[in-house]
C-alpha atoms as a PDB file:
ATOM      1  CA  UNK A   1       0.000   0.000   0.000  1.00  0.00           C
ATOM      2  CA  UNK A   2       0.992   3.421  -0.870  1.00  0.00           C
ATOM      3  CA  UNK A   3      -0.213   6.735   0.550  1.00  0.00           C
ATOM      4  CA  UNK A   4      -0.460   9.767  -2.098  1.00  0.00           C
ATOM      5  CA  UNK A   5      -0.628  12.961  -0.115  1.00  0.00           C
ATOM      6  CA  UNK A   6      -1.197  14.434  -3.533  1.00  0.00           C
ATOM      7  CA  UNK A   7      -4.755  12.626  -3.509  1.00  0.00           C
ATOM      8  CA  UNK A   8      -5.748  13.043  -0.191  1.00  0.00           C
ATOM      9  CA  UNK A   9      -4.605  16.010   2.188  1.00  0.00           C
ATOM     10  CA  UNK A  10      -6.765  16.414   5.296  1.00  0.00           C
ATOM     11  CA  UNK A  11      -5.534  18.602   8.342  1.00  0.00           C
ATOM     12  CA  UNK A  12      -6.793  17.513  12.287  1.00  0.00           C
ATOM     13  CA  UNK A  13     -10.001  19.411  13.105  1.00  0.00           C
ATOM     14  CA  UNK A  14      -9.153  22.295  15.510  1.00  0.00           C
ATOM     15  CA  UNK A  15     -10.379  20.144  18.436  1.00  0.00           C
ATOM     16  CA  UNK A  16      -8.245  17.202  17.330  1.00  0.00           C
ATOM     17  CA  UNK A  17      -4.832  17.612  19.685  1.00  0.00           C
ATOM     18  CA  UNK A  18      -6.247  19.042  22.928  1.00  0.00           C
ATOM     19  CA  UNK A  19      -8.308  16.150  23.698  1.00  0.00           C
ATOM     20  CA  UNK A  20      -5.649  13.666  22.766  1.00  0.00           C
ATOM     21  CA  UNK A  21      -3.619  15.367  24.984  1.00  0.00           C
ATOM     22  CA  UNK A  22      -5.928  14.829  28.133  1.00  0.00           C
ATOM     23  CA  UNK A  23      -6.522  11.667  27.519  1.00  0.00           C
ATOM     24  CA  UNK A  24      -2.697  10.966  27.108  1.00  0.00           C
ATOM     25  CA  UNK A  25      -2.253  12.471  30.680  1.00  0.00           C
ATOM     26  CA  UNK A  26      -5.314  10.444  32.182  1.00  0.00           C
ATOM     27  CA  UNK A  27      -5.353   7.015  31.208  1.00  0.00           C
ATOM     28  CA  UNK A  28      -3.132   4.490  31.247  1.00  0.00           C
ATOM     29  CA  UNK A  29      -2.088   2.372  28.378  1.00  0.00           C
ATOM     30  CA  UNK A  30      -0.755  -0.755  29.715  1.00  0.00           C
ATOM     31  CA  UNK A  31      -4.605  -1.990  29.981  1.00  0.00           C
ATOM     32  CA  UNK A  32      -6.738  -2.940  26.722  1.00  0.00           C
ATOM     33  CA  UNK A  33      -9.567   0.264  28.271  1.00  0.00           C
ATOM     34  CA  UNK A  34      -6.670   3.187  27.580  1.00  0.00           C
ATOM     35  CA  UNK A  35      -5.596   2.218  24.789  1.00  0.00           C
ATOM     36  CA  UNK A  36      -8.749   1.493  23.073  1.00  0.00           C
ATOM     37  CA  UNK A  37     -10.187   5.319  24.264  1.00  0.00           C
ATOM     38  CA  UNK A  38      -6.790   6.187  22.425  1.00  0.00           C
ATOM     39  CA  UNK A  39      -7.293   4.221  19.452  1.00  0.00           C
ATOM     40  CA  UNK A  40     -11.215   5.768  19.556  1.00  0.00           C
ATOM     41  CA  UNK A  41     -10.041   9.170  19.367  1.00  0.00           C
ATOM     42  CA  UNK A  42      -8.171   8.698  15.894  1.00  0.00           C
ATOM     43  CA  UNK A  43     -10.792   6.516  14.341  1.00  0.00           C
ATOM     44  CA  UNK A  44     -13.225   9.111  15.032  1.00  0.00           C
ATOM     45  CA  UNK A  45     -11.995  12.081  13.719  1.00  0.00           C
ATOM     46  CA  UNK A  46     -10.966   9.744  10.542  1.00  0.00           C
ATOM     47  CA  UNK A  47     -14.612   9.074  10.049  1.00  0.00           C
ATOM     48  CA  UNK A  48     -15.528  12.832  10.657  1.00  0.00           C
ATOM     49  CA  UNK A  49     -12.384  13.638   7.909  1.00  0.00           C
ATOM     50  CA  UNK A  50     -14.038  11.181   5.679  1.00  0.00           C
ATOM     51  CA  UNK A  51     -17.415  12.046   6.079  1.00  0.00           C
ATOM     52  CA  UNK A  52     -16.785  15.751   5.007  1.00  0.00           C
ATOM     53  CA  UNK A  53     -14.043  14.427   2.193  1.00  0.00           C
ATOM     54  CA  UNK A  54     -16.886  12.562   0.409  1.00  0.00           C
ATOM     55  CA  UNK A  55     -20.007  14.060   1.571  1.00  0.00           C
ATOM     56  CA  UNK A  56     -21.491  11.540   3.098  1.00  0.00           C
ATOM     57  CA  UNK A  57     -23.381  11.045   6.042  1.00  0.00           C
ATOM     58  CA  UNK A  58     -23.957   7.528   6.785  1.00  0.00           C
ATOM     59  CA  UNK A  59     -21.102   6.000   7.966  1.00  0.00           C
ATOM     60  CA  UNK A  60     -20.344   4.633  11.488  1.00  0.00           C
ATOM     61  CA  UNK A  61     -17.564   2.394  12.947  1.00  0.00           C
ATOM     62  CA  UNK A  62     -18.888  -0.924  14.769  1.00  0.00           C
ATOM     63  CA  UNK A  63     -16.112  -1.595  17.515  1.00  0.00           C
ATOM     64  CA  UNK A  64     -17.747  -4.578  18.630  1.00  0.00           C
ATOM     65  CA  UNK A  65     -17.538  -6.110  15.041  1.00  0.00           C
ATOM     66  CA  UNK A  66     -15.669  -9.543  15.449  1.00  0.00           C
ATOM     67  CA  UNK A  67     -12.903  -9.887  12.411  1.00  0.00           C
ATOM     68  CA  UNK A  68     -10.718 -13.078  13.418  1.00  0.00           C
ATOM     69  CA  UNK A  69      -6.502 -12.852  12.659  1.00  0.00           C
ATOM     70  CA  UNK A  70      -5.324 -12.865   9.395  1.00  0.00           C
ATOM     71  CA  UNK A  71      -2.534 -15.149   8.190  1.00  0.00           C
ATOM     72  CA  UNK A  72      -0.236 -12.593   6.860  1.00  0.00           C
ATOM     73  CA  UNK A  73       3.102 -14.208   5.014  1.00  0.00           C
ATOM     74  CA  UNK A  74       6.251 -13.651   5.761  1.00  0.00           C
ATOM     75  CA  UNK A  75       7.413 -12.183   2.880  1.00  0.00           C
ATOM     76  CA  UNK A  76       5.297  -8.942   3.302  1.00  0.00           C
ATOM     77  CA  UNK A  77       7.445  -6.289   4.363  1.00  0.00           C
ATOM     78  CA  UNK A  78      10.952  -8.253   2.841  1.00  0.00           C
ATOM     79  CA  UNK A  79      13.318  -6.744   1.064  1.00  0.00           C
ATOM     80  CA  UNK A  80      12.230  -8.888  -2.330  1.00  0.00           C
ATOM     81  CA  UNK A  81       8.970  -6.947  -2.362  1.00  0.00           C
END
């Protein structure tokens, strides 16, 4: 996978940082609960940057959607690819 900036530029809404920043300072993330409010914080404002990108209005994240572990080989991220 390769990211083109060119194609896609977003910028953090203005309310993006301070947040993250408080709940850096407040929760711990040795526990599955602190870093899943972390990893909450991003996929939210992705949806929000999305959502105005595209116009669209109906789309939601499910975070208690079960996806089981994917094989991945072990050639993905070698030097021959």
């Amino acid at each position: 996978m390769v990211y083109d900036s060119s194609c896609f530029s977003v910028s953090p809404s203005p309310y993006f940082h301070e947040p993250l920043r408080d709940y850096s300072l407040s929760f711990a993330r040795d526990k599955q609960a602190g870093t899943r409010l972390l990893i909450s914080h991003y996929i939210s404002h992705a949806i929000i940057q999305v959502k105005t990108h595209f116009n669209l209005s109906n789309i939601v994240s499910f975070p208690e959607y079960h996806i089981g572990p994917e094989e991945i080989p072990n050639m993905v991220g070698s030097m021959g690819i």
